[in-house]
N, C-alpha and C. Protein backbone atom coordinates (compact mmCIF):
# COMPACT_ATOMS: atom_id res chain seq x y z
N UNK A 1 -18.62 -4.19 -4.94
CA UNK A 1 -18.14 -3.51 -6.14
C UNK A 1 -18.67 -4.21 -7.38
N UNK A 2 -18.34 -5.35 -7.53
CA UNK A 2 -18.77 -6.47 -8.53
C UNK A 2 -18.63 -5.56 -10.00
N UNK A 3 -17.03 -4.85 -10.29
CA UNK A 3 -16.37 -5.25 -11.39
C UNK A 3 -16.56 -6.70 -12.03
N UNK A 4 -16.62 -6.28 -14.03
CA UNK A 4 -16.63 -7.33 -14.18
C UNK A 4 -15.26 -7.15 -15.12
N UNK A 5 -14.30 -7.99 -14.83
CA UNK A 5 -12.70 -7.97 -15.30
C UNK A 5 -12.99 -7.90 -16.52
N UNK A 6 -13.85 -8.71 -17.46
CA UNK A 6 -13.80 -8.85 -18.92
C UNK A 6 -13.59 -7.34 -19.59
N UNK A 7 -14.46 -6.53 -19.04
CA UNK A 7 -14.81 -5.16 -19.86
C UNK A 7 -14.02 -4.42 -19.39
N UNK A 8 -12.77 -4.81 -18.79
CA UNK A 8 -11.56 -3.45 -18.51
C UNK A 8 -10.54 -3.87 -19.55
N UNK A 9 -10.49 -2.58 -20.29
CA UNK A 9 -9.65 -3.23 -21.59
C UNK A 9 -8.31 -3.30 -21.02
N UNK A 10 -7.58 -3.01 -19.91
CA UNK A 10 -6.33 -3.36 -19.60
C UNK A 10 -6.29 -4.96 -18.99
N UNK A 11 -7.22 -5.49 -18.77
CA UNK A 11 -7.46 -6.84 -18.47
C UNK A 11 -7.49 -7.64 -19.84
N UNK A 12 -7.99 -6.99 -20.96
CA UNK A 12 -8.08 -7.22 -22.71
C UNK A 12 -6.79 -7.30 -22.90
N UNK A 13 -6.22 -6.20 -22.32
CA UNK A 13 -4.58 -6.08 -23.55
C UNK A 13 -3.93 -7.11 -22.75
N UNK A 14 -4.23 -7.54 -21.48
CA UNK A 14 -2.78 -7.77 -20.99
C UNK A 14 -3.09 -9.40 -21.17
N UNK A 15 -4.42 -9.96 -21.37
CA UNK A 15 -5.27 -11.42 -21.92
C UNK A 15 -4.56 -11.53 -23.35
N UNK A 16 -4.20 -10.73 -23.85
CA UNK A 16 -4.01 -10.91 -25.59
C UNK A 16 -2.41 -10.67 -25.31
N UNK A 17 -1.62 -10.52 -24.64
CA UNK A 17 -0.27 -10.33 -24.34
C UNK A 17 0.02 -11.63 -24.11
N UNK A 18 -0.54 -12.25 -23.22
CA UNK A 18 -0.70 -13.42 -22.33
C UNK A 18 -0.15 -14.80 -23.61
N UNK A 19 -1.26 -14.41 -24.42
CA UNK A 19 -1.49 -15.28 -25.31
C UNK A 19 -0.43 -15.24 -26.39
N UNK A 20 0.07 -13.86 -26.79
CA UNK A 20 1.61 -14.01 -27.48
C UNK A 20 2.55 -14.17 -26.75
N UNK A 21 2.94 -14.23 -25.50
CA UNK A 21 4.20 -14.83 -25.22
C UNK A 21 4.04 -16.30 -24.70
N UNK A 22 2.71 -16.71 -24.82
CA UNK A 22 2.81 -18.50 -24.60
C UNK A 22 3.65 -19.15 -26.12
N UNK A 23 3.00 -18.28 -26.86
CA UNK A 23 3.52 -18.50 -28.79
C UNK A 23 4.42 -18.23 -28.73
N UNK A 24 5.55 -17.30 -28.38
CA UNK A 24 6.34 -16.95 -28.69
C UNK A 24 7.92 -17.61 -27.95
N UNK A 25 6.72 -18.48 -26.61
CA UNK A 25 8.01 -18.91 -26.11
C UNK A 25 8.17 -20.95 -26.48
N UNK A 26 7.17 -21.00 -27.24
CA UNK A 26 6.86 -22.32 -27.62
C UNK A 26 8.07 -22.69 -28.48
N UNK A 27 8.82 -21.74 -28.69
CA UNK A 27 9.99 -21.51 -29.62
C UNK A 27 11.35 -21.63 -29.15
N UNK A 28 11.59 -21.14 -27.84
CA UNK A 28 12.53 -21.20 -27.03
C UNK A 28 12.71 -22.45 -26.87
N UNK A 29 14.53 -22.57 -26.71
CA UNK A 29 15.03 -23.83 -26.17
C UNK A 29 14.58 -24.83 -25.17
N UNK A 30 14.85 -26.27 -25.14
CA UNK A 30 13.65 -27.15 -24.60
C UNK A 30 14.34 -27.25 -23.23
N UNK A 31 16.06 -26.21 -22.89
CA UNK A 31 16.58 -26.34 -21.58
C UNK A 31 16.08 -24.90 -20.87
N UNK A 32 15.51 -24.39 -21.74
CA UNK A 32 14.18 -23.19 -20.96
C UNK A 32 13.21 -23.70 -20.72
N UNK A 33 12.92 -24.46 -20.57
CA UNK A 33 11.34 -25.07 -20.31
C UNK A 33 11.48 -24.70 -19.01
N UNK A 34 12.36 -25.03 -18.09
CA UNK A 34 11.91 -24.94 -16.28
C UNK A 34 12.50 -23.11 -15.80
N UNK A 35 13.48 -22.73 -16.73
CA UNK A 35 13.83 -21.72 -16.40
C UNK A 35 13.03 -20.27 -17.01
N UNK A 36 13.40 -19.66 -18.06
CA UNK A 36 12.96 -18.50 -18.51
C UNK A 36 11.32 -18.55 -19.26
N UNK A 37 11.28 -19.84 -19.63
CA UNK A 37 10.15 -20.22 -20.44
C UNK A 37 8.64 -19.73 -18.97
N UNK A 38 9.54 -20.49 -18.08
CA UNK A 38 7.88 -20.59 -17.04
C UNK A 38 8.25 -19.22 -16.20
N UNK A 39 9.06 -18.60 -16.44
CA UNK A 39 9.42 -17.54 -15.61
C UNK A 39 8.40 -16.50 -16.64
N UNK A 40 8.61 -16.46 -17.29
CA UNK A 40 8.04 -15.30 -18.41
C UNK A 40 6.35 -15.86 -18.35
N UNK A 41 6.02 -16.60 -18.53
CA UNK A 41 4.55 -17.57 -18.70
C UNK A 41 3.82 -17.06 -17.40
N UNK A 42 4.57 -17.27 -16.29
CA UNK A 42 4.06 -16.81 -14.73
C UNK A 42 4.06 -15.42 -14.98
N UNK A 43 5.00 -14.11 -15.14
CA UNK A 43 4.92 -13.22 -15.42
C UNK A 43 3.73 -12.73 -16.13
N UNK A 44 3.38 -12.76 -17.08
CA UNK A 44 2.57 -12.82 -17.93
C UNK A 44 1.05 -13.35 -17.64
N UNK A 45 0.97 -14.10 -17.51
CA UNK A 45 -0.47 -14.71 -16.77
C UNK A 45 -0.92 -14.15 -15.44
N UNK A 46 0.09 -13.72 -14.63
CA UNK A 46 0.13 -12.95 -13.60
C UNK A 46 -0.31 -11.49 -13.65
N UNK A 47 -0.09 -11.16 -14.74
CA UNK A 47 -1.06 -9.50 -15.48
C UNK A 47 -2.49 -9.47 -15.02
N UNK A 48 -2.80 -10.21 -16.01
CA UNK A 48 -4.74 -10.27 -16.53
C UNK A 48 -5.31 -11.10 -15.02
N UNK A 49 -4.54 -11.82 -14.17
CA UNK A 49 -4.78 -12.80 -13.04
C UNK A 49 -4.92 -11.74 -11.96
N UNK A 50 -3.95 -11.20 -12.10
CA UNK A 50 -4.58 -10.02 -10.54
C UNK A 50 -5.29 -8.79 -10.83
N UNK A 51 -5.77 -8.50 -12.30
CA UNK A 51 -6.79 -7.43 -12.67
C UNK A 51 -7.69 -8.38 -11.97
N UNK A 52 -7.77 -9.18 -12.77
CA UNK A 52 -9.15 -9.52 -12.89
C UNK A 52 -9.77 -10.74 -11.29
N UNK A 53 -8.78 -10.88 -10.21
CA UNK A 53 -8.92 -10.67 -8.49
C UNK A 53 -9.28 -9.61 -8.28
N UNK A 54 -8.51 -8.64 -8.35
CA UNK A 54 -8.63 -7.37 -7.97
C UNK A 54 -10.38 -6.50 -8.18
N UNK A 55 -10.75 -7.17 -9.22
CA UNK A 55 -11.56 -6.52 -9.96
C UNK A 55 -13.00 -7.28 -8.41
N UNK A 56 -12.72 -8.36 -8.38
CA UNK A 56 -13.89 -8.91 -8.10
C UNK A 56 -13.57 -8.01 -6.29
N UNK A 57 -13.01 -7.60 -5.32
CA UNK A 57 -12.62 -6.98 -4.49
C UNK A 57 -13.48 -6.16 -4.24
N UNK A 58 -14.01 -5.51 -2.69
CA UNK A 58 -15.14 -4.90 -2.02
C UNK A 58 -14.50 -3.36 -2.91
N UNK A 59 -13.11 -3.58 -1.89
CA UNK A 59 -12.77 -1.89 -1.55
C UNK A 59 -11.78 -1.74 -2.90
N UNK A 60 -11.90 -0.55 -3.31
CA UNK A 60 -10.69 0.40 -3.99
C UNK A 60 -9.59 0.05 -4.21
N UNK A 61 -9.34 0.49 -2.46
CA UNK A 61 -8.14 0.14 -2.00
C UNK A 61 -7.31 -1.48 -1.78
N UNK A 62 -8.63 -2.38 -1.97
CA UNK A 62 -7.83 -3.64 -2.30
C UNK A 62 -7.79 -4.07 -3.77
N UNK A 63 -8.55 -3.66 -4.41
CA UNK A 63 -8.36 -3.31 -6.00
C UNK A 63 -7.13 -2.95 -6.63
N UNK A 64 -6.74 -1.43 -5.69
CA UNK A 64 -5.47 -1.14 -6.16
C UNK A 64 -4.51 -1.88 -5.82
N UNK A 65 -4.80 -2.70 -4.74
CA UNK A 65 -3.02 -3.50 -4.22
C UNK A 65 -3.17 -4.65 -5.60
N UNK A 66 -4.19 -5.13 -6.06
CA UNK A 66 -3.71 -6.22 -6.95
C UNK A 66 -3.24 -5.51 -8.24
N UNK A 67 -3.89 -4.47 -8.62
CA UNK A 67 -3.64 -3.01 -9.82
C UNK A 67 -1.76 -3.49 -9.29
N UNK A 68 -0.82 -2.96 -8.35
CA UNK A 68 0.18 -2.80 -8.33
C UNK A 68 0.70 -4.19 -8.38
N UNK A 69 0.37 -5.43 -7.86
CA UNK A 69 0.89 -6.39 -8.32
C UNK A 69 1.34 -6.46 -9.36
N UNK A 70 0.25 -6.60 -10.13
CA UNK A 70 0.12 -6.76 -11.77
C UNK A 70 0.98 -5.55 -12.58
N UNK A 71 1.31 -4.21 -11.80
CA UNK A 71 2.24 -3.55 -12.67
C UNK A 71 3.49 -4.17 -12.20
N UNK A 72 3.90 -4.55 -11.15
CA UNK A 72 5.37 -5.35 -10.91
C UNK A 72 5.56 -6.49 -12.02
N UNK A 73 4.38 -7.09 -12.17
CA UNK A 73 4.65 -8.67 -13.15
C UNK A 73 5.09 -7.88 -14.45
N UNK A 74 4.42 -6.89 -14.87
CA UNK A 74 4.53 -6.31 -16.12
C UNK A 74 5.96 -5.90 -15.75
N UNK A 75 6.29 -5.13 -15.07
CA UNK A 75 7.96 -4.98 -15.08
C UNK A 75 8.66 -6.12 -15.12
N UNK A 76 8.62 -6.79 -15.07
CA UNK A 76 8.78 -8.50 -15.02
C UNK A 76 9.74 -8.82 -16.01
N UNK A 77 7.80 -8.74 -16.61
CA UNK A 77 8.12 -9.51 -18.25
C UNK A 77 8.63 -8.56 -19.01
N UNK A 78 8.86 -7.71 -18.98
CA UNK A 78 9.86 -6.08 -19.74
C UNK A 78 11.06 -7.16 -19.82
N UNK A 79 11.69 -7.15 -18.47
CA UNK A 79 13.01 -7.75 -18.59
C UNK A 79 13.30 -8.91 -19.33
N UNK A 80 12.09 -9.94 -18.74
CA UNK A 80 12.06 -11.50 -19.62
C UNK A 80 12.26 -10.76 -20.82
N UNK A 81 11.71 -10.37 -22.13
CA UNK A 81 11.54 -10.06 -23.35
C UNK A 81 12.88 -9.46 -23.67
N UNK A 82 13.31 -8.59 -22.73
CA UNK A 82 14.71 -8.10 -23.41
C UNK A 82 15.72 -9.19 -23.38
N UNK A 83 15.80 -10.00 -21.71
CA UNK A 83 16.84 -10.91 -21.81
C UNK A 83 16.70 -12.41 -22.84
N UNK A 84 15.56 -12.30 -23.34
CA UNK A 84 15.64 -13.28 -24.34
C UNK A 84 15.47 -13.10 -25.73
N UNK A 85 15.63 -11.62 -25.87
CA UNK A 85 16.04 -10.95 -27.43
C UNK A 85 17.58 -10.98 -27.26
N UNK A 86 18.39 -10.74 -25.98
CA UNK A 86 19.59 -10.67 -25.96
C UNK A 86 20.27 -12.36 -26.04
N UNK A 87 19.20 -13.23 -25.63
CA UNK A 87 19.90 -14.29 -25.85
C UNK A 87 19.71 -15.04 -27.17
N UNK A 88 18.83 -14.45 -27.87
CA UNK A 88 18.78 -14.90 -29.40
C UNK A 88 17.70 -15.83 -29.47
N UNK A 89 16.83 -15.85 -28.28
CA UNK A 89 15.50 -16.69 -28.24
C UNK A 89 14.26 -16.32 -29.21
N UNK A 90 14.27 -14.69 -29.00
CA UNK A 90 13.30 -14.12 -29.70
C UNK A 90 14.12 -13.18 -30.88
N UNK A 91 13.79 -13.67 -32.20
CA UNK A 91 13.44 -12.49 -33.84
C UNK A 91 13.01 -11.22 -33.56
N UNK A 92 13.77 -10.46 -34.56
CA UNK A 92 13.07 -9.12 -34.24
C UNK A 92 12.00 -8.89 -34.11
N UNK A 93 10.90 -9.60 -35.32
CA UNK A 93 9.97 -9.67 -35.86
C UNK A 93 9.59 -10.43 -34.08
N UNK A 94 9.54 -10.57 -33.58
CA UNK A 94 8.73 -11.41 -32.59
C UNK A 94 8.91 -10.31 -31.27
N UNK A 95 10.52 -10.16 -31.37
CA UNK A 95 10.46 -8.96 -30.11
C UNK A 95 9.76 -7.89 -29.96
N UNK A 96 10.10 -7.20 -31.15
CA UNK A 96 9.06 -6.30 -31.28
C UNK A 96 7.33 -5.93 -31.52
N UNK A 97 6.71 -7.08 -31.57
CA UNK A 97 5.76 -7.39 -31.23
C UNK A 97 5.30 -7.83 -30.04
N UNK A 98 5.99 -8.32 -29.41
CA UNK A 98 5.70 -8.37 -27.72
C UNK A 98 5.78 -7.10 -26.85
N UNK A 99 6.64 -6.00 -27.82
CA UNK A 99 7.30 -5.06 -26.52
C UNK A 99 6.03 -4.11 -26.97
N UNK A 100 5.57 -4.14 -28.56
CA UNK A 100 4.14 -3.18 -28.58
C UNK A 100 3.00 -3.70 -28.07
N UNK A 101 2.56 -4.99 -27.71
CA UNK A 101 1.78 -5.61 -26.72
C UNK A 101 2.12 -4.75 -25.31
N UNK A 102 3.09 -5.22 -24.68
CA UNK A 102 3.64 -5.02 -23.58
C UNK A 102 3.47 -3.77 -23.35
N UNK A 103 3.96 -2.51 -24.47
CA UNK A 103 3.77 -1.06 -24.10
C UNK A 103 2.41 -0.83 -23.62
N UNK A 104 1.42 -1.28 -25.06
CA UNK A 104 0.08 -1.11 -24.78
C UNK A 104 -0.70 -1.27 -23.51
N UNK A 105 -0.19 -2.19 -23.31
CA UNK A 105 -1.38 -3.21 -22.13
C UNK A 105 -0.79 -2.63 -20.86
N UNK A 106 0.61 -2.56 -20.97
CA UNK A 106 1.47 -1.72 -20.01
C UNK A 106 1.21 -0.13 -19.32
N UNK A 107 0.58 0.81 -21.25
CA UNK A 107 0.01 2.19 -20.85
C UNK A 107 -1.51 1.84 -19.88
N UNK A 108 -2.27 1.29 -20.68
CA UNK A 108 -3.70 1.09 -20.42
C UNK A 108 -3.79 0.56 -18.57
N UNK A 109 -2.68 0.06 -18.08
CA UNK A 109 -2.77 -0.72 -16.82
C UNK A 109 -2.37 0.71 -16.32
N UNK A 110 -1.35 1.50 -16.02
CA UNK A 110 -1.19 2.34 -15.49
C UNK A 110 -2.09 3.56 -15.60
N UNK A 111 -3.08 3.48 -16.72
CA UNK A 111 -4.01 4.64 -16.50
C UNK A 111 -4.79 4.18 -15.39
N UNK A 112 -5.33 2.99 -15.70
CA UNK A 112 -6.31 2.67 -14.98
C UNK A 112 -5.78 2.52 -13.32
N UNK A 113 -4.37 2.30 -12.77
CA UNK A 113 -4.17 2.63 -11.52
C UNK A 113 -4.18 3.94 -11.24
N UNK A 114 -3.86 4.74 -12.06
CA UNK A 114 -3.64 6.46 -11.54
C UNK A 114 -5.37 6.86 -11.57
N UNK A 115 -6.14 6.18 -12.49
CA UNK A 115 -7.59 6.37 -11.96
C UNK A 115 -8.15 5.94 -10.62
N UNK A 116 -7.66 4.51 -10.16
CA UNK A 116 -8.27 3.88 -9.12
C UNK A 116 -7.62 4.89 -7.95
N UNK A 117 -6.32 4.88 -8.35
CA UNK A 117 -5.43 5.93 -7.31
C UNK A 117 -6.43 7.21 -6.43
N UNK A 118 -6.98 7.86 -7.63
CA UNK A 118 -7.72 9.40 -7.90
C UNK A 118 -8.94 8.92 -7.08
N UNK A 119 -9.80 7.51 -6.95
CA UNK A 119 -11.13 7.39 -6.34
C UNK A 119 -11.14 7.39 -4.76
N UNK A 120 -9.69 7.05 -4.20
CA UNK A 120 -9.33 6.81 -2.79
C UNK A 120 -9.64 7.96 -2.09
């Protein structure tokens, strides 16, 4: 196949997602460090990490199993982001900038599985 991960912009959005919730959790309490901090960080890095496995993959069909990984992590970090707007970790101004990251990179990943879906 020899995808190259860089040039799938859902591998873009979800690399630039990646990178605001490392910022955003640099902020969070220092008794989150082992709990929600690396829970969300793994989540998150776990996006753009199995596009871009997936990408390098013979078949389709093992393409798509990392494609669905990576939409589970993204359901993931949905939750991380809400439960730490609810715990007063994250500003509006910050939540809501993660969750329009998150939507984005979130739409763009699911096109691109309902495409890979369509090649099987």
């Amino acid at each position: 196949m020899g995808r190259d991960y860089r040039k799938i912009e859902a591998y873009q959005l979800a690399n630039d997602l990646v990178l605001s919730i490392y910022k955003a959790t640099k902020k969070f309490p220092k008794e989150e460090l082992f709990g929600l901090t690396v829970q969300m960080r793994r989540a998150a890095i776990s996006i753009p990490a199995n596009i871009a496995e997936g990408a390098t993959r013979k078949s389709k069909r093992e393409y798509l199993r990392f494609l669905y990984v990576a939409k589970g992590s993204m359901a993931e970090l949905e939750f991380f982001i809400t439960i730490s707007k609810s715990l007063g970790y994250l500003n509006d101004n910050d939540y809501q900038e993660l969750e329009r990251k998150r939507n984005k990179a979130g739409g763009k990943l699911y096109r691109l599985v309902v495409s890979v879906e369509k090649e099987i």
